[in-house]
N, C-alpha and C. Protein backbone atom coordinates (compact mmCIF):
# COMPACT_ATOMS: atom_id res chain seq x y z
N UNK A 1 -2.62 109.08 65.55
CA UNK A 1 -1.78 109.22 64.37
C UNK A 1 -2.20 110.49 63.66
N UNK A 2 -1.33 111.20 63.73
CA UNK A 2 -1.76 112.59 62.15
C UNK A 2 -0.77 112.68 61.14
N UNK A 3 -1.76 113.07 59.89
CA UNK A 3 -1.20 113.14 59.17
C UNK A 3 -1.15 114.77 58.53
N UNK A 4 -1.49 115.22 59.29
CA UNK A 4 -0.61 117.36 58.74
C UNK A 4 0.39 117.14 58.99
N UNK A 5 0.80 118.08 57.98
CA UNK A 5 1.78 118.77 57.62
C UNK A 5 2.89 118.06 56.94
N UNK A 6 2.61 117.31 56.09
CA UNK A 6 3.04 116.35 55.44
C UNK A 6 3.00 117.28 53.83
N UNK A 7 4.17 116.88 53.19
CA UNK A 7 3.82 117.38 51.98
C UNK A 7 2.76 117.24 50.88
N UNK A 8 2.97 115.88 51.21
CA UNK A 8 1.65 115.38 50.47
C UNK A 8 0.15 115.15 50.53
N UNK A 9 0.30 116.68 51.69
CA UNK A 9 -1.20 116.14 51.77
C UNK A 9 -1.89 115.22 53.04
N UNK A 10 -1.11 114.51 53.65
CA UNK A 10 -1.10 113.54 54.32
C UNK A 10 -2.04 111.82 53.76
N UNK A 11 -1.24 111.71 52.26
CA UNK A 11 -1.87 110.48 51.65
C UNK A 11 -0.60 109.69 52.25
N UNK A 12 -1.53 108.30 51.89
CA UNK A 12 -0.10 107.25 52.09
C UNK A 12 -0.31 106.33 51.16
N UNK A 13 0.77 105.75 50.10
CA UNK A 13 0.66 104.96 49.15
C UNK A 13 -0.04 104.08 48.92
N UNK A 14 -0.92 103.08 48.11
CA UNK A 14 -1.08 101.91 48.51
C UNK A 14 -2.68 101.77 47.81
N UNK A 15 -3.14 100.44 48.09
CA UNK A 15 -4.46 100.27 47.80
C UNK A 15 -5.58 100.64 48.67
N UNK A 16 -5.26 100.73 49.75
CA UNK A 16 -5.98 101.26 51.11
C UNK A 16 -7.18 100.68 51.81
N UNK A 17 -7.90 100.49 52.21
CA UNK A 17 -8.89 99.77 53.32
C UNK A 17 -9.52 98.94 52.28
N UNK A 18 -9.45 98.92 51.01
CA UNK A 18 -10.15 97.46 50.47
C UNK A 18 -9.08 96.05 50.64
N UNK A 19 -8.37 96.37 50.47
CA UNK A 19 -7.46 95.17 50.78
C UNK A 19 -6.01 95.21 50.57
N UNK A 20 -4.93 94.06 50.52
CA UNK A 20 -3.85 94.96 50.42
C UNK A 20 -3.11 95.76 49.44
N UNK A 21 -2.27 95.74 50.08
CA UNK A 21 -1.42 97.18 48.68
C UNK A 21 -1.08 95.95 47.86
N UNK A 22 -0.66 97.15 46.97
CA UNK A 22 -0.29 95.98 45.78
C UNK A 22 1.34 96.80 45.06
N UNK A 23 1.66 96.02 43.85
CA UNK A 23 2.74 97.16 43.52
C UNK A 23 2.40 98.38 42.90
N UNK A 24 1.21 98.27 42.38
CA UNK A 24 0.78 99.76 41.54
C UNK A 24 0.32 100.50 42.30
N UNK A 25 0.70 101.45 42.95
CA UNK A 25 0.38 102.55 44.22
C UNK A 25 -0.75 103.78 43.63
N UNK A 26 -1.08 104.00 44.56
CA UNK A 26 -1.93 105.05 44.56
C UNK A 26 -2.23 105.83 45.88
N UNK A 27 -2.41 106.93 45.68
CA UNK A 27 -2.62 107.80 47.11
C UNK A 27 -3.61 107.06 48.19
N UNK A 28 -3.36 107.06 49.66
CA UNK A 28 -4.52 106.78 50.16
C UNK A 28 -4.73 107.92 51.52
N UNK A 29 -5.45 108.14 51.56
CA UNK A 29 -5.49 109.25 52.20
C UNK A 29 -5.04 109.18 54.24
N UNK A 30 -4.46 109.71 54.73
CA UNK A 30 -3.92 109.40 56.04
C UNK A 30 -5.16 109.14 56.84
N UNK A 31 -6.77 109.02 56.65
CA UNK A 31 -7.44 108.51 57.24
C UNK A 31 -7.55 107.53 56.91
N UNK A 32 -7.61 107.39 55.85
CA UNK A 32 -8.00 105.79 55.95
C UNK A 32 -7.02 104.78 56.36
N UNK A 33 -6.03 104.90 56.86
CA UNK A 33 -4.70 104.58 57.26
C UNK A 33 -5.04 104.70 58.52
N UNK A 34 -5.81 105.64 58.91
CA UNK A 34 -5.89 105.80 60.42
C UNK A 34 -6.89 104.56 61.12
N UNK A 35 -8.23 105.04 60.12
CA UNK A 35 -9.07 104.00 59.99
C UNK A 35 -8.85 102.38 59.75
N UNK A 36 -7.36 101.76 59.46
CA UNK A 36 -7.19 100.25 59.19
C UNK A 36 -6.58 100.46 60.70
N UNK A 37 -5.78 101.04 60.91
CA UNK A 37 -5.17 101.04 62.00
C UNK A 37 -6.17 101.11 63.52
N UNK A 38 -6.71 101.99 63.22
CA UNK A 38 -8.00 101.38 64.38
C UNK A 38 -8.89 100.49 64.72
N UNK A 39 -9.48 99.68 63.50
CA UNK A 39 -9.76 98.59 62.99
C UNK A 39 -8.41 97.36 63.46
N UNK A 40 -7.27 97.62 63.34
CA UNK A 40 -6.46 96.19 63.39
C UNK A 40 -6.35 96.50 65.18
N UNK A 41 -6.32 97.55 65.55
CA UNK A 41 -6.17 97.90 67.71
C UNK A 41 -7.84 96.99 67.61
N UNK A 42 -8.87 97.44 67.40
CA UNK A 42 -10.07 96.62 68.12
C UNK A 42 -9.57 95.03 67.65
N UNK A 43 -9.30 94.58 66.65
CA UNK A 43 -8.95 93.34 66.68
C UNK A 43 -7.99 92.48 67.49
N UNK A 44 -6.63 93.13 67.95
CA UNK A 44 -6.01 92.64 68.39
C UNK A 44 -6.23 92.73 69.99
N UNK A 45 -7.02 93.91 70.24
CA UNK A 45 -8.00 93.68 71.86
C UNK A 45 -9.04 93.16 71.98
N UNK A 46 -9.77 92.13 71.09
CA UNK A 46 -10.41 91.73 71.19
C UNK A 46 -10.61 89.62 71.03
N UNK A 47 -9.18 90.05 70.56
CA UNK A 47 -8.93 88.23 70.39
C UNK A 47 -9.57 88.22 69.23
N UNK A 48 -9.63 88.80 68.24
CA UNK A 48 -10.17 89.00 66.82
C UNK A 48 -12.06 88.47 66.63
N UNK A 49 -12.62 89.12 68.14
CA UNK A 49 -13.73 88.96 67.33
C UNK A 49 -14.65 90.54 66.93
N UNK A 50 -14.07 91.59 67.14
CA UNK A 50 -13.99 92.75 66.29
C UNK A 50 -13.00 93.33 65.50
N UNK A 51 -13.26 94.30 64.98
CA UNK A 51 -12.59 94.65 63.87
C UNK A 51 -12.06 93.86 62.85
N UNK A 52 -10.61 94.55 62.76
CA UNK A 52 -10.21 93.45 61.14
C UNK A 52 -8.29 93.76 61.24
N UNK A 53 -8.06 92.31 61.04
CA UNK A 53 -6.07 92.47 60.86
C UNK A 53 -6.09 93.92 59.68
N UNK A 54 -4.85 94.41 60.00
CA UNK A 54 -4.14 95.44 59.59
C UNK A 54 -4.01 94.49 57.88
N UNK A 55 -4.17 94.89 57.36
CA UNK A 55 -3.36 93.99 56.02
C UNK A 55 -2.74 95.76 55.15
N UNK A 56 -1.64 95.97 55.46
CA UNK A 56 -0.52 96.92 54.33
C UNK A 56 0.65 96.54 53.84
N UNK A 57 0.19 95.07 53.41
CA UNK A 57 1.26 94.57 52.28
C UNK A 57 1.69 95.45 51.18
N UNK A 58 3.22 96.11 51.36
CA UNK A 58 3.09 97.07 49.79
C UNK A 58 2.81 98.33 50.00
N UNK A 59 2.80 98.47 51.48
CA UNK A 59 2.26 100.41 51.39
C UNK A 59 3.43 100.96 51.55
N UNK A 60 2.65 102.18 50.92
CA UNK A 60 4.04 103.04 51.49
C UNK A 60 3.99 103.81 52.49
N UNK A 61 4.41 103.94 53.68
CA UNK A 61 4.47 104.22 54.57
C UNK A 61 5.60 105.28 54.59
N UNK A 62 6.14 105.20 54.26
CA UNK A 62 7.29 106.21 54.50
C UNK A 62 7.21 107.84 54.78
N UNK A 63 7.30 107.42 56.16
CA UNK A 63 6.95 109.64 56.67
C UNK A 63 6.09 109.71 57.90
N UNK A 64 5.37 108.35 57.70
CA UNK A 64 4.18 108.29 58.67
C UNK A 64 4.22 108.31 60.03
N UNK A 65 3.22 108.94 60.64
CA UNK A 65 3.36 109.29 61.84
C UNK A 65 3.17 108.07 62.78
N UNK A 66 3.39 106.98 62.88
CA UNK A 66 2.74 105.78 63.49
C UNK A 66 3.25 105.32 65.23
N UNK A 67 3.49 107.01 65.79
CA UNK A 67 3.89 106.65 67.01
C UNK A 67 2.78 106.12 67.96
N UNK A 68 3.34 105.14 68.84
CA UNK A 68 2.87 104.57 69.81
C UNK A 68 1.70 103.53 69.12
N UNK A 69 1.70 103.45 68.02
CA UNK A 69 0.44 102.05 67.37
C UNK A 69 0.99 101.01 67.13
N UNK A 70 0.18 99.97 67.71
CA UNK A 70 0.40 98.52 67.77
C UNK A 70 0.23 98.08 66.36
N UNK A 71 0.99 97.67 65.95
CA UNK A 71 1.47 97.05 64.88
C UNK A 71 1.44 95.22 64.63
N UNK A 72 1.84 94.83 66.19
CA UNK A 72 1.74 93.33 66.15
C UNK A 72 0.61 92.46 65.17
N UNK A 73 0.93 91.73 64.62
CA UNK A 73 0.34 90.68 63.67
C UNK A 73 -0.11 91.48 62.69
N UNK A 74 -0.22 93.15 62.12
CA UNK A 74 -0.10 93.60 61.26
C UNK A 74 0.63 93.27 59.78
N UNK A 75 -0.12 92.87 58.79
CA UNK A 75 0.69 92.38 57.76
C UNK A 75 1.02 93.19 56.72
N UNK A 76 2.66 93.39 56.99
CA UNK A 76 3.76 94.44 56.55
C UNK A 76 4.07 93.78 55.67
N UNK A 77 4.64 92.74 54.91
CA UNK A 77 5.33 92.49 53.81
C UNK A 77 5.85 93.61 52.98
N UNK A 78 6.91 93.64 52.58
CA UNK A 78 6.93 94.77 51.17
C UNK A 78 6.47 96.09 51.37
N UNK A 79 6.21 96.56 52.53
CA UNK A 79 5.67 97.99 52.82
C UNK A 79 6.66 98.35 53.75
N UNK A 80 7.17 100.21 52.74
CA UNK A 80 7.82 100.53 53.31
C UNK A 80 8.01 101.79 54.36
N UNK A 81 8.55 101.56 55.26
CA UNK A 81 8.58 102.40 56.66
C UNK A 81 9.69 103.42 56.51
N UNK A 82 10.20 103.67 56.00
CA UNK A 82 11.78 104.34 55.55
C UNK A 82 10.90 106.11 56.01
N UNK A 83 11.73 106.02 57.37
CA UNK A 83 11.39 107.76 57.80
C UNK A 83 10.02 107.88 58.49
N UNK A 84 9.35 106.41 58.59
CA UNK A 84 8.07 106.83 59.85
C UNK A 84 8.39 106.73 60.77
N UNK A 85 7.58 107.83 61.70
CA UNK A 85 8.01 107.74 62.92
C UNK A 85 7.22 106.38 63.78
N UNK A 86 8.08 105.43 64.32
CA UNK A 86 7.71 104.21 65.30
C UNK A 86 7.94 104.36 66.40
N UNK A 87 8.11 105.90 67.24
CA UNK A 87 8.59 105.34 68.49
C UNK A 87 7.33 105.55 69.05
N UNK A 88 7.53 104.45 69.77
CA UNK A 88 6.82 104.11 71.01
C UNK A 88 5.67 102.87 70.19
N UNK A 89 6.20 102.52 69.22
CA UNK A 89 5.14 101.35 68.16
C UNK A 89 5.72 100.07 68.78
N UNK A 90 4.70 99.40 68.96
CA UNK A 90 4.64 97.87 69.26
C UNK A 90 4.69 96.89 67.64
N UNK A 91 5.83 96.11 67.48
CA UNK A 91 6.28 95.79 66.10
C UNK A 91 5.69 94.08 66.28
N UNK A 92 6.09 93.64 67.44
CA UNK A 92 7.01 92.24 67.64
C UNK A 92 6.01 91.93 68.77
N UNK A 93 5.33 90.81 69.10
CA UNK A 93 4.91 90.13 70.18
C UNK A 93 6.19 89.34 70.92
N UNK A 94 6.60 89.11 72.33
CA UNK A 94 7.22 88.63 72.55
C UNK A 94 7.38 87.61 72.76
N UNK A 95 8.65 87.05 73.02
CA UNK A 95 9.28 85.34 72.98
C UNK A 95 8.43 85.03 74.16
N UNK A 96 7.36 84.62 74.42
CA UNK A 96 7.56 83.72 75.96
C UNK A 96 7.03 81.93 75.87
């Protein structure tokens, strides 16, 4: 995931790796975004006994580069994606 060349700096809204977003936003910087996000991949390859669930209830996401990151059981509520890039992002575990 990168975050150059972003206008802002490459922050992303939100409360950031302490826990989740909330409605009162604040910058969080595109590492540490990078950093939950690597944290929620060791968890979800590990059958959760490393790392830690994604929790970005409330972020703002919007712009973010989040191609090809697993997202599954990531908790999105209220956080918005409007203009990140998802392709090649794993959203949805499937029906079987």
């Amino acid at each position: 995931m990168e975050g150059g060349g972003r206008a802002d700096g490459g922050l992303i809204h939100g409360e950031g790796a302490r826990g989740h977003m909330n409605d009162r936003s604040s910058a969080v910087p595109a590492e540490a975004l990078r950093e939950i996000l690597d944290a929620h991949g060791q968890w979800l390859k590990s059958a959760k006994a490393r790392g830690k669930r994604a929790d970005l209830r409330g972020a703002d996401l919007a712009n973010a580069d989040l191609k090809g990151v697993d997202l599954r059981r990531a908790r999105l509520v209220r956080a918005t994606l409007s203009g990140a890039d998802l392709r090649g992002a794993r959203l949805a575990t499937g029906l079987s």
